[in-house]
N, C-alpha and C. Protein backbone atom coordinates (compact mmCIF):
# COMPACT_ATOMS: atom_id res chain seq x y z
N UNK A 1 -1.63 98.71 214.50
CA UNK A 1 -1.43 97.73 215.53
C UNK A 1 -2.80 97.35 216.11
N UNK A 2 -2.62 95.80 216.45
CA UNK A 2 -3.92 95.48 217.09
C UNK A 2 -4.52 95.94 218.29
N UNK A 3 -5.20 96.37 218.84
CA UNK A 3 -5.92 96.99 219.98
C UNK A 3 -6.48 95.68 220.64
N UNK A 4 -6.24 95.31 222.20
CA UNK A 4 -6.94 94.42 223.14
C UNK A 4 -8.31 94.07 222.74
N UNK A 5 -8.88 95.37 222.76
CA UNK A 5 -10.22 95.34 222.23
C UNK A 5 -10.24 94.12 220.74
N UNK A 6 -9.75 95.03 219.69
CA UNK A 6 -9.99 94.26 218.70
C UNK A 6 -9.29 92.63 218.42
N UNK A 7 -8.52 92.40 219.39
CA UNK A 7 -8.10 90.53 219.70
C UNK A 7 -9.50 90.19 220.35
N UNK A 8 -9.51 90.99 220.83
CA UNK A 8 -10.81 90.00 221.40
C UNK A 8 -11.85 89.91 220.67
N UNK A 9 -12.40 90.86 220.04
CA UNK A 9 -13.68 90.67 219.00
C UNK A 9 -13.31 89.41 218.20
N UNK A 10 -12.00 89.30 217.59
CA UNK A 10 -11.61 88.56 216.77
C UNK A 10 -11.30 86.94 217.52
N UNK A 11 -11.01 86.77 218.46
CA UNK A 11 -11.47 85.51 219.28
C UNK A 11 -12.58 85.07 219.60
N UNK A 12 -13.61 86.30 219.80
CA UNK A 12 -15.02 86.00 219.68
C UNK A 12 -15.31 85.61 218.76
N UNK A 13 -15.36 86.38 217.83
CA UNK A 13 -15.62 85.67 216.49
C UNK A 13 -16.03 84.81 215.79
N UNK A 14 -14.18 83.86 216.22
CA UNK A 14 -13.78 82.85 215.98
C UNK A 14 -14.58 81.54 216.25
N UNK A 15 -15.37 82.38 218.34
CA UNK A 15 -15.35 80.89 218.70
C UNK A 15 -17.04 80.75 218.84
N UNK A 16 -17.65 82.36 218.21
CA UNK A 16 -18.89 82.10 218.14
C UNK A 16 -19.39 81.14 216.54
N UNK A 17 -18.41 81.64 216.16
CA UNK A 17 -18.82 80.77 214.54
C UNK A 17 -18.97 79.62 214.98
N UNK A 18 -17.79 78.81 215.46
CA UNK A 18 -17.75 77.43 216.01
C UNK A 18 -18.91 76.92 216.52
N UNK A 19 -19.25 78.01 217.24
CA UNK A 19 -20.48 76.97 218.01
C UNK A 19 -21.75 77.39 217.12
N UNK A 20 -21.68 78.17 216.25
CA UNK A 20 -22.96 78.09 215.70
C UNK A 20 -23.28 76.99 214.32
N UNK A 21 -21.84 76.44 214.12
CA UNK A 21 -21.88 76.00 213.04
C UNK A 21 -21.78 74.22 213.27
N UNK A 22 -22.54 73.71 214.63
CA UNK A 22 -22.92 72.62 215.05
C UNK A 22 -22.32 71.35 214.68
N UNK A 23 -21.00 71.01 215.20
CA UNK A 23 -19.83 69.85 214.74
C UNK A 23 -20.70 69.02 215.68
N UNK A 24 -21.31 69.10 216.91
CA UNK A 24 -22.03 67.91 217.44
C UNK A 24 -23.01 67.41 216.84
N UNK A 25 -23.49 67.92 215.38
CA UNK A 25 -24.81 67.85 214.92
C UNK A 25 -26.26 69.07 214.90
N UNK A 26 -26.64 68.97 213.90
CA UNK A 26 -28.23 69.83 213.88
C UNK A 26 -28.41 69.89 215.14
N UNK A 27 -29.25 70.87 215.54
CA UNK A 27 -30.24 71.34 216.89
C UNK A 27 -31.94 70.76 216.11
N UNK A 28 -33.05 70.63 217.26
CA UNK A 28 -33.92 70.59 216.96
C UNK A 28 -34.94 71.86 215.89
N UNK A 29 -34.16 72.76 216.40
CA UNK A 29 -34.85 73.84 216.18
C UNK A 29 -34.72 73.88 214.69
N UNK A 30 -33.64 73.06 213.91
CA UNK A 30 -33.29 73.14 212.86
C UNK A 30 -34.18 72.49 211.71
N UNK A 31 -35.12 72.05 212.22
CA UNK A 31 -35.91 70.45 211.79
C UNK A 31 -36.87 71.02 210.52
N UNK A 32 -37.27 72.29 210.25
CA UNK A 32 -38.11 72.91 209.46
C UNK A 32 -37.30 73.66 208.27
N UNK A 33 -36.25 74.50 208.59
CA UNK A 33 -35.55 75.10 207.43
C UNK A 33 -34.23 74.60 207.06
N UNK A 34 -33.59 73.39 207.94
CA UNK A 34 -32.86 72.54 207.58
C UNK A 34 -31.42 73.50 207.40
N UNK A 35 -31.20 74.20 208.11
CA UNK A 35 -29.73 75.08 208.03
C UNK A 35 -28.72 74.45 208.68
N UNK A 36 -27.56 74.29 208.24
CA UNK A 36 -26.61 73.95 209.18
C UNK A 36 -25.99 75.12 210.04
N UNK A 37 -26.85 76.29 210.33
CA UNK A 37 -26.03 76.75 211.51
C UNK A 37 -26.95 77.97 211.82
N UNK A 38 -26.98 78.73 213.00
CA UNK A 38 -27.95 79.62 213.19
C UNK A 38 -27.74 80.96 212.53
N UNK A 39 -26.51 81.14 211.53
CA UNK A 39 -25.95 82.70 211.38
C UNK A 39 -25.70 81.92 209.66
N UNK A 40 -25.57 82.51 208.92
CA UNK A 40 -25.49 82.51 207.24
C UNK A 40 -23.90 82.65 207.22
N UNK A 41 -23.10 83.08 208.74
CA UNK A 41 -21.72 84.06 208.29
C UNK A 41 -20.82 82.88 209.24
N UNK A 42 -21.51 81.50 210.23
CA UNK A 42 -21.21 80.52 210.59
C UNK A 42 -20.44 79.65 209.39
N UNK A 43 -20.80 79.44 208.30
CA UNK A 43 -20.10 79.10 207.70
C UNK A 43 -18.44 79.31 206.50
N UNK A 44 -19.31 80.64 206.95
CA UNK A 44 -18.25 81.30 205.68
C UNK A 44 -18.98 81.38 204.44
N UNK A 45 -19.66 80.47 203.98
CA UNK A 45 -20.45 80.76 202.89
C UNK A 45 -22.02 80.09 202.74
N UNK A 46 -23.09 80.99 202.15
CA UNK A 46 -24.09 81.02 201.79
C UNK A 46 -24.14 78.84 200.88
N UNK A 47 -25.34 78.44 201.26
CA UNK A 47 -25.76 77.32 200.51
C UNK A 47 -25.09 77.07 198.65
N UNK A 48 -24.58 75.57 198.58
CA UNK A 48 -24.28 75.79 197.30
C UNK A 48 -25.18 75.76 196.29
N UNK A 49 -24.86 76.30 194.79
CA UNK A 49 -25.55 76.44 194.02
C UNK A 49 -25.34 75.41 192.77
N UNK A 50 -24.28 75.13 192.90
CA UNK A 50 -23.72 73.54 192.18
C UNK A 50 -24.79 72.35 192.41
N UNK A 51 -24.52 71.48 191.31
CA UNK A 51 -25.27 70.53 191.67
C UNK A 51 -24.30 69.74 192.66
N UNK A 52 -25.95 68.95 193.32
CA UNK A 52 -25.34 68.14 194.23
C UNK A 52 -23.92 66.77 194.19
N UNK A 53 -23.11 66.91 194.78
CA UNK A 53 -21.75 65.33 194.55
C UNK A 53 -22.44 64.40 195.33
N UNK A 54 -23.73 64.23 195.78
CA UNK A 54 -24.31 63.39 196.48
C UNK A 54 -25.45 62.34 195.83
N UNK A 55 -25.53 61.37 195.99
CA UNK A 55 -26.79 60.74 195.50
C UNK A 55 -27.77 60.04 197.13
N UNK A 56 -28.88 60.37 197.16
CA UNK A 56 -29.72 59.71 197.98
C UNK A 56 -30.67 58.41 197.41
N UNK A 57 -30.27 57.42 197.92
CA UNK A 57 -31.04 55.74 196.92
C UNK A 57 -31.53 55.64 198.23
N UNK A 58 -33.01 54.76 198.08
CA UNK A 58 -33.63 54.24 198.79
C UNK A 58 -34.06 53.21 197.81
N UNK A 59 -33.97 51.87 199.00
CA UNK A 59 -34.00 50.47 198.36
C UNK A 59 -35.22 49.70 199.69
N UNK A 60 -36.09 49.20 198.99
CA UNK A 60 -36.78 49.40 197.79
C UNK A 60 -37.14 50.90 197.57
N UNK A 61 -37.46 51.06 196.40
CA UNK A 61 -38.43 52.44 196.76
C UNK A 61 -39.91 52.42 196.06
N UNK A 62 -40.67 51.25 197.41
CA UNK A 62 -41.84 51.80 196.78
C UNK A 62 -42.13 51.74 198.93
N UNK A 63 -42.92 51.90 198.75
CA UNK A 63 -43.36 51.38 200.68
C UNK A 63 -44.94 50.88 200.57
N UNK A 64 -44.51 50.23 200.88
CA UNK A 64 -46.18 48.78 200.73
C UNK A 64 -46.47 48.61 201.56
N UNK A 65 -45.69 48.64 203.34
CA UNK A 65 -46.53 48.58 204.78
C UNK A 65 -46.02 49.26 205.65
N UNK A 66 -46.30 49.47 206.93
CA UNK A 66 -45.88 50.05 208.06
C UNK A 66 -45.18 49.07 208.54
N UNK A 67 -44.76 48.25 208.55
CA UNK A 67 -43.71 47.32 209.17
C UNK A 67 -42.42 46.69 208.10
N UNK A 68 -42.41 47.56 206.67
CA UNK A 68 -41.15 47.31 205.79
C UNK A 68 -40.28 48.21 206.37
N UNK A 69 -38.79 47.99 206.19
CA UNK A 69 -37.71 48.88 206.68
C UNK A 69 -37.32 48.85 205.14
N UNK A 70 -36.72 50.24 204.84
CA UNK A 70 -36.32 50.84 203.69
C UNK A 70 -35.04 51.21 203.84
N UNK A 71 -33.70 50.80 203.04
CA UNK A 71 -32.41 51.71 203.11
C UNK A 71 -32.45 52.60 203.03
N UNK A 72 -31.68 53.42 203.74
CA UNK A 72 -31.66 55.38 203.09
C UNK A 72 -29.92 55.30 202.62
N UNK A 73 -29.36 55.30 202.21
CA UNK A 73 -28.27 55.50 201.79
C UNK A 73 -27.82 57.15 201.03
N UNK A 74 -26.93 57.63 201.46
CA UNK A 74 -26.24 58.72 201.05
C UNK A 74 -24.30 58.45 200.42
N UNK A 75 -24.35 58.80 199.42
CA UNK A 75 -23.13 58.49 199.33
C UNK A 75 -22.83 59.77 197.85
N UNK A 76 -21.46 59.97 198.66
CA UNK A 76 -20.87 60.75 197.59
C UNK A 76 -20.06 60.21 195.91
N UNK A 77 -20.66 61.25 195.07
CA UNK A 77 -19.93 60.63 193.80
C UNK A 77 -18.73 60.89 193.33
N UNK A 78 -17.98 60.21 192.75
CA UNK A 78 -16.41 60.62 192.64
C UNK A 78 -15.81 60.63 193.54
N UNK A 79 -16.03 59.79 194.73
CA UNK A 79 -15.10 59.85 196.01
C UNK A 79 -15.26 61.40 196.64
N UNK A 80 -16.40 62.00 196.40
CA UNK A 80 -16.85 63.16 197.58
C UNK A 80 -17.19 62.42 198.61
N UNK A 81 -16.37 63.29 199.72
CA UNK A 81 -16.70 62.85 201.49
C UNK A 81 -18.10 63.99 201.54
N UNK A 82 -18.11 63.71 202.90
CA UNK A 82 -19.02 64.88 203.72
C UNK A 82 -18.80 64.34 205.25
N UNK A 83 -18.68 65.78 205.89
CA UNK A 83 -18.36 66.38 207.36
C UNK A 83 -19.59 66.16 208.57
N UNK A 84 -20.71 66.32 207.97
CA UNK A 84 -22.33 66.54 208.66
C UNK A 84 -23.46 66.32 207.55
N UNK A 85 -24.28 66.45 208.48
CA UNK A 85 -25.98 65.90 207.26
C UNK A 85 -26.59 66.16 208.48
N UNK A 86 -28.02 66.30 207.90
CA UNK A 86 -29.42 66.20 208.45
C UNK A 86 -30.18 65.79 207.22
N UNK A 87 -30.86 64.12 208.00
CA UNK A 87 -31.78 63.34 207.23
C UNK A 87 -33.02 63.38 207.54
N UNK A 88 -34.05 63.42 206.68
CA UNK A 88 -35.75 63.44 207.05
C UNK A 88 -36.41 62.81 206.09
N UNK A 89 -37.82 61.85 206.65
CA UNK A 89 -38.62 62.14 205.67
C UNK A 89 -39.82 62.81 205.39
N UNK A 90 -40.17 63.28 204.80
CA UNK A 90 -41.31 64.25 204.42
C UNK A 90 -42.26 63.75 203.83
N UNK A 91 -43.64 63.80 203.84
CA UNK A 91 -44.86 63.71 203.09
C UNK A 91 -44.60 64.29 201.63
N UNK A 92 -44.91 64.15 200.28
CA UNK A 92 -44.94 64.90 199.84
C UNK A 92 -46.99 65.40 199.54
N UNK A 93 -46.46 66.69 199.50
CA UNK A 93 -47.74 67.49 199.00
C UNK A 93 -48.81 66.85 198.06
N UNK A 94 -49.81 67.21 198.06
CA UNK A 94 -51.01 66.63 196.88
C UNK A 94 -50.52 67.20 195.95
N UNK A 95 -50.79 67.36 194.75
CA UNK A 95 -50.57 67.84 193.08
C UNK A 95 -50.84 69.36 193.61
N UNK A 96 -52.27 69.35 194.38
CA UNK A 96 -52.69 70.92 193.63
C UNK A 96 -52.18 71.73 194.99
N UNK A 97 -50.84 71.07 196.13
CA UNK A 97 -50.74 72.29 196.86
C UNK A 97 -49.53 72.84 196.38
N UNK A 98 -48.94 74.00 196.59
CA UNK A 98 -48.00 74.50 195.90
C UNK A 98 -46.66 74.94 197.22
N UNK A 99 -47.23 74.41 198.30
CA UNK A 99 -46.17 74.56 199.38
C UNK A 99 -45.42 72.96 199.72
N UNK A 100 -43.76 73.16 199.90
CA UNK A 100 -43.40 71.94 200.86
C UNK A 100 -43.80 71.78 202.07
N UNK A 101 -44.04 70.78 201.75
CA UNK A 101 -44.59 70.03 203.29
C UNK A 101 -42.93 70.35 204.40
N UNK A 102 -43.48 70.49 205.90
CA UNK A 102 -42.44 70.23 206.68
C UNK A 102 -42.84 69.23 207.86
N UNK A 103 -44.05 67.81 207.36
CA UNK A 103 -44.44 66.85 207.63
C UNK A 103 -43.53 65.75 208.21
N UNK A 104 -42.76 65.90 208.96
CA UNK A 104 -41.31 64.45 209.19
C UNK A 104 -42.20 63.07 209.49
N UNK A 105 -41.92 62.01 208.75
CA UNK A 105 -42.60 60.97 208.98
C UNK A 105 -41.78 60.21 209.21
N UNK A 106 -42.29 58.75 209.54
CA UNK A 106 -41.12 57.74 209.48
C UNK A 106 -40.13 57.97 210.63
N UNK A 107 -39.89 56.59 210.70
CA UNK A 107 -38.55 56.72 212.13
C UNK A 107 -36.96 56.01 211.28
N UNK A 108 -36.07 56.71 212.09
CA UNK A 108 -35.12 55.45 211.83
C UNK A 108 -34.76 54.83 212.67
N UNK A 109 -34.16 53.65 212.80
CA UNK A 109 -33.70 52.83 213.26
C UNK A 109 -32.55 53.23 214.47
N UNK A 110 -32.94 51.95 215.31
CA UNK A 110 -31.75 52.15 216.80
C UNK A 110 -30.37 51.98 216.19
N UNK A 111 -30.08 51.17 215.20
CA UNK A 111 -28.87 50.60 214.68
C UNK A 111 -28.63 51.73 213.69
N UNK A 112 -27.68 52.62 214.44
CA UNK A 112 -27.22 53.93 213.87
C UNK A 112 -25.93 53.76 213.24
N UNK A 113 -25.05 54.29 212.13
CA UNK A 113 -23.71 54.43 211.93
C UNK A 113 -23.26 55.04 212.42
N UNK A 114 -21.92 54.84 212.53
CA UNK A 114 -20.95 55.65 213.45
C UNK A 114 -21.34 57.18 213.30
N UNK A 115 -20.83 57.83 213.97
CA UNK A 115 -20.61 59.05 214.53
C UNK A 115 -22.18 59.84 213.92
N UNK A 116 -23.11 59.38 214.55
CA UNK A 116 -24.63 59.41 213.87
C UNK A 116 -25.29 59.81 215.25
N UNK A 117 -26.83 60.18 214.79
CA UNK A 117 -27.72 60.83 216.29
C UNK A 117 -28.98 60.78 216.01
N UNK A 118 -30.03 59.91 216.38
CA UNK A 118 -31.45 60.54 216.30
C UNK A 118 -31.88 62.10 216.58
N UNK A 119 -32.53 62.90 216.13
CA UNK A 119 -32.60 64.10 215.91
C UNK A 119 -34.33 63.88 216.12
N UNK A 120 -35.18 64.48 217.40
CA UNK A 120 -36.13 64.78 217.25
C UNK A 120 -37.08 65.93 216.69
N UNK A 121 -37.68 65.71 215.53
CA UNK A 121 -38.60 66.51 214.89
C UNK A 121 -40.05 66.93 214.35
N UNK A 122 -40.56 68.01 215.24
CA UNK A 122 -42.43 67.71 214.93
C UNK A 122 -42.91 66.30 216.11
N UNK A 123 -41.91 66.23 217.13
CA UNK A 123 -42.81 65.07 218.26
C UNK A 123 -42.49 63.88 217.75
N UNK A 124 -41.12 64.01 216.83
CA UNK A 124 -41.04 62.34 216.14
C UNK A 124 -39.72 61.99 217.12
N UNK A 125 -39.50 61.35 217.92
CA UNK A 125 -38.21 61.45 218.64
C UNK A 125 -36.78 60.35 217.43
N UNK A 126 -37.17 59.95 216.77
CA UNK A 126 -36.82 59.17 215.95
C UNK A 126 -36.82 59.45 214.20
N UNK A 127 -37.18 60.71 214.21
CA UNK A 127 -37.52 61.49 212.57
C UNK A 127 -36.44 62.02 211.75
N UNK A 128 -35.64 62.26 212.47
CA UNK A 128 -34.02 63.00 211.89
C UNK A 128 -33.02 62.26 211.99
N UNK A 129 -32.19 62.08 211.58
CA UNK A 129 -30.76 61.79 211.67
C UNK A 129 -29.91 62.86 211.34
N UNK A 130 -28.72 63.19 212.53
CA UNK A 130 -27.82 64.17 212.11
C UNK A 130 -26.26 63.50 212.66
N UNK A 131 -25.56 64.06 212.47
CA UNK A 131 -23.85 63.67 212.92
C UNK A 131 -24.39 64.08 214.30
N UNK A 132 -23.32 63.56 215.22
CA UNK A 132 -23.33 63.33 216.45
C UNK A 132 -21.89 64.18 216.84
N UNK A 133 -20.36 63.73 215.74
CA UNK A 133 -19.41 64.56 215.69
C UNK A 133 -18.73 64.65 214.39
N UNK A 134 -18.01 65.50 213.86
CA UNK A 134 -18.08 65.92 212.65
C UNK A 134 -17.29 63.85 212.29
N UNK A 135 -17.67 63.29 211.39
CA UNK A 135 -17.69 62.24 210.23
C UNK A 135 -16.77 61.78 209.90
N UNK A 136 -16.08 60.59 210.36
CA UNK A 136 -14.97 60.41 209.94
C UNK A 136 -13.48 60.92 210.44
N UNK A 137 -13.57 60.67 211.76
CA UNK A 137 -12.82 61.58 212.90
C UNK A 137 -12.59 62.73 212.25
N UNK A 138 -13.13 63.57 211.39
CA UNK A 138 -12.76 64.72 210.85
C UNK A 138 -12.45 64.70 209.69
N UNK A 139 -12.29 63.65 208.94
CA UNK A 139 -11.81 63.35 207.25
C UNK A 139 -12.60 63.55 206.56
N UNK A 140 -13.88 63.37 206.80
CA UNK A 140 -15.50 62.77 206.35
C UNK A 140 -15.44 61.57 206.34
N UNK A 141 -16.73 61.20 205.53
CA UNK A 141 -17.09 59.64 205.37
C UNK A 141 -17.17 60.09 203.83
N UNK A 142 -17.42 58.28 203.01
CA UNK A 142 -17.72 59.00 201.47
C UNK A 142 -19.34 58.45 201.24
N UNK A 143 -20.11 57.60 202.43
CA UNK A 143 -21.39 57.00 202.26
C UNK A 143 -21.39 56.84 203.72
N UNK A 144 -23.01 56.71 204.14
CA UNK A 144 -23.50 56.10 205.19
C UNK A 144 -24.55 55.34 205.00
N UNK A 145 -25.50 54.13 205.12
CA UNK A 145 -26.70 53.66 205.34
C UNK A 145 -27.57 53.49 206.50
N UNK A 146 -28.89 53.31 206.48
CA UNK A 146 -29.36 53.43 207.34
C UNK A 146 -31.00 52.90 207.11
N UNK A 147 -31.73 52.29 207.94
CA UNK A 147 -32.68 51.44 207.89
C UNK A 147 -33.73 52.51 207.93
N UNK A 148 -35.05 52.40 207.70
CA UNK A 148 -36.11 53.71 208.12
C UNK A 148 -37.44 52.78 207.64
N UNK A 149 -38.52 53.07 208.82
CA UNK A 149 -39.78 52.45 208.49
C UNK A 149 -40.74 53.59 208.54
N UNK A 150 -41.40 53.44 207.55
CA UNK A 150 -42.45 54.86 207.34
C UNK A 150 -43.65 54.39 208.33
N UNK A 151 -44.41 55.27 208.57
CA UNK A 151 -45.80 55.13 209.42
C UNK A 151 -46.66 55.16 209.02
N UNK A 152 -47.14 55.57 207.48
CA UNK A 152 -48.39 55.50 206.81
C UNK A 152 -47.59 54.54 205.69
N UNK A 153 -48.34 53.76 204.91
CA UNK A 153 -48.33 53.25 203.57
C UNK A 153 -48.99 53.71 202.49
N UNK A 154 -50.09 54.61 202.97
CA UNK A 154 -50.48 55.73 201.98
C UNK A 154 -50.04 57.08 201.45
N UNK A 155 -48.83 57.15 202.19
CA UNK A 155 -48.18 58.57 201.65
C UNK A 155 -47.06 58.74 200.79
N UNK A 156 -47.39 59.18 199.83
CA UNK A 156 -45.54 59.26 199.33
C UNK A 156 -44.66 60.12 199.98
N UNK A 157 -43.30 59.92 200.14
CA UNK A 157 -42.61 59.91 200.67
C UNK A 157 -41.52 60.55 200.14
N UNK A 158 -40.77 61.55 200.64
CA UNK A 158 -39.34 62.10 199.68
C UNK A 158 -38.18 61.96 201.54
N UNK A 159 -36.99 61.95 200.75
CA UNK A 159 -36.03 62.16 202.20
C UNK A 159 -35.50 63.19 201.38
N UNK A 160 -35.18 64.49 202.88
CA UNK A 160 -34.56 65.75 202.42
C UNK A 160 -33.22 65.27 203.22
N UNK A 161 -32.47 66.28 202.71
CA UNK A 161 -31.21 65.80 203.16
C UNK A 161 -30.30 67.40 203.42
N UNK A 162 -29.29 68.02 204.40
CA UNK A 162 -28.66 69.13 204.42
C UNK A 162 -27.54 68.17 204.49
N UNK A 163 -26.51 69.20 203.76
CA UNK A 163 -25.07 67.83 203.75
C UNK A 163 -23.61 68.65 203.80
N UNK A 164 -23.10 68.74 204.56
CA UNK A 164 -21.58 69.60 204.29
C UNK A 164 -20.65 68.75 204.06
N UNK A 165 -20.07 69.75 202.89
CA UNK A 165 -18.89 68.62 202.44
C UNK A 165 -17.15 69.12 203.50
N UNK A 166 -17.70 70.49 203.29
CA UNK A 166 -16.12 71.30 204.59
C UNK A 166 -17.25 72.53 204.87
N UNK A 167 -16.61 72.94 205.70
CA UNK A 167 -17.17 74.43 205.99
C UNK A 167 -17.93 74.82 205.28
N UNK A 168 -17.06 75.50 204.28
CA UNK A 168 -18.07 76.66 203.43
C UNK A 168 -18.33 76.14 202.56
N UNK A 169 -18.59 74.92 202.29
CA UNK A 169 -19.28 74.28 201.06
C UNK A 169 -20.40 73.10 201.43
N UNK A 170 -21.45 73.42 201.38
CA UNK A 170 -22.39 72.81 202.27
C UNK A 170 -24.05 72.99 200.45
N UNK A 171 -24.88 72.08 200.87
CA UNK A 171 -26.28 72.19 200.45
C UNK A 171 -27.23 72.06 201.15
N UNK A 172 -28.54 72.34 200.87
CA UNK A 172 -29.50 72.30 201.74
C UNK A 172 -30.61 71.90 201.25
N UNK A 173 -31.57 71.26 201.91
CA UNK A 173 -32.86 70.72 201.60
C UNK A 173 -32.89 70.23 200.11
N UNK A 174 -31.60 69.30 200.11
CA UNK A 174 -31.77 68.45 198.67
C UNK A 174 -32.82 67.39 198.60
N UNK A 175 -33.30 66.83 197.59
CA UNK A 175 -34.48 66.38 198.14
C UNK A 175 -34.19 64.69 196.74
N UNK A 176 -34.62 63.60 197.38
CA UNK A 176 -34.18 62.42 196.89
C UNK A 176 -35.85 62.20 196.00
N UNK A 177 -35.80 60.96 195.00
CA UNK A 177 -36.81 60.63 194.20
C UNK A 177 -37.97 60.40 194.95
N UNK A 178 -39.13 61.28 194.80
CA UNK A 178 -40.16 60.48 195.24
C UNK A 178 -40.73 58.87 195.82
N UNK A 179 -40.78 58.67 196.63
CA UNK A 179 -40.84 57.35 197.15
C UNK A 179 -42.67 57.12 196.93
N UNK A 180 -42.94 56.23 195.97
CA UNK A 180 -44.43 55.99 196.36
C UNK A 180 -45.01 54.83 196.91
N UNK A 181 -46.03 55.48 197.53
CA UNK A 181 -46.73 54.53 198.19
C UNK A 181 -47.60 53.26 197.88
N UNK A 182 -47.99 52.04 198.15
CA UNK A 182 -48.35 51.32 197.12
C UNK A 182 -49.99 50.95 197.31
N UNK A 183 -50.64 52.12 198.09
CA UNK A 183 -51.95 52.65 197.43
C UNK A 183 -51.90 54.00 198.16
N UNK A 184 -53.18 54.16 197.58
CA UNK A 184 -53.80 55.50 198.24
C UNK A 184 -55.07 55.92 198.85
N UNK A 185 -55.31 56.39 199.63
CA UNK A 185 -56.76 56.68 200.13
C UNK A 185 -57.82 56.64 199.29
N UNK A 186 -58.74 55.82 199.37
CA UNK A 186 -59.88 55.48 198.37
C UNK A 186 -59.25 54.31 196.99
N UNK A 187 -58.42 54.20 197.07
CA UNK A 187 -57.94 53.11 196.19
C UNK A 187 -58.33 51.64 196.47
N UNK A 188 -58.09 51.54 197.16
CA UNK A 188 -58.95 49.97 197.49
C UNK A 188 -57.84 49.08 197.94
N UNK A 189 -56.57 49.82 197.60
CA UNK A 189 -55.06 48.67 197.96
C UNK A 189 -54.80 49.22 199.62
N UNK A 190 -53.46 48.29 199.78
CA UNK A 190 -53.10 48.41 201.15
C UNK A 190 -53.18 49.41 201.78
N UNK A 191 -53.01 49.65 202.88
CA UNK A 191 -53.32 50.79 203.97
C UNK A 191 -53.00 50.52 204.94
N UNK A 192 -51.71 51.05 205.44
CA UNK A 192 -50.95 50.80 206.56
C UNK A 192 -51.21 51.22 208.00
């Protein structure tokens, strides 16, 4: 038989998972290792190991100035929804460094999709995008878009992405095609 004691651990539990597992959206604090929740046991399960049901397109994808706006689009394949996300973009690294950058560049846009949130990261008040409340009054969504203007024209560019599809089936720091820039330092082309 259940013991007072042990209802209650088990309501705790319940309602600490909940809140660690952020239906209002990412926390700031989240902006570097990109977790959807502060505990590994918030979800029920560890990051998937499947490939991703997601594709990340960016249109155009090259970035030629500081004043082009770029689509970010996320959308699931085969009619996969998703519940939450956290969007960024990142510098990518020179050739010869061997660490990811956790560089957030680029802003997005005031003209947010529904149930969406600017997410400030690294002093960017405008660098993240996360759900605001879980997606789709709770159904998911099966795509979202979204406008984004980078701040250098010399950097290439990747968007990482954390994405839950339900609870315990979630990915992390998926990372979309290289976006390049359309020169580079000492090149002699544009420079934003």
């Amino acid at each position: 038989m259940f013991s007072h004691f042990s209802i209650s651990v088990l309501l705790l539990s319940a309602h600490i998972g909940h809140i660690l597992a952020f239906p209002s959206g990412a926390p700031a604090r989240h902006c570097v290792d990109m977790q959807p929740s502060d505990s590994p046991y918030a979800h029920g399960a560890g990051p998937q190991k499947l490939p991703l049901p997601y594709n990340i397109t960016v249109t155009p994808n090259k970035i030629m100035s500081t004043e082009q706006e770029l689509t970010v689009t996320i959308s699931g394949i085969g009619g996969a929804t998703f519940k939450g996300f956290m969007l960024q973009a990142r510098t990518v690294p020179r050739s010869n460094s061997n660490r990811a950058s956790t560089n957030v560049v680029g802003q997005f846009s005031d003209e947010l999709p529904e149930d969406t949130k600017h997410l400030e990261c690294n002093m960017n008040a405008k660098g993240a995008l996360t759900h605001s409340t879980t997606l789709g009054g709770g159904q998911g969504v099966n795509s979202i878009s979204i406008k984004w203007t980078p701040e250098k024209a010399n950097a290439d560019t990747q968007f990482w992405l954390t994405i839950v599809q339900i609870k315990s089936r979630y990915w992390v720091r998926q990372k979309s095609q290289v976006i390049k820039s359309s020169s580079k330092p000492g090149s002699g082309g544009l420079v934003g």
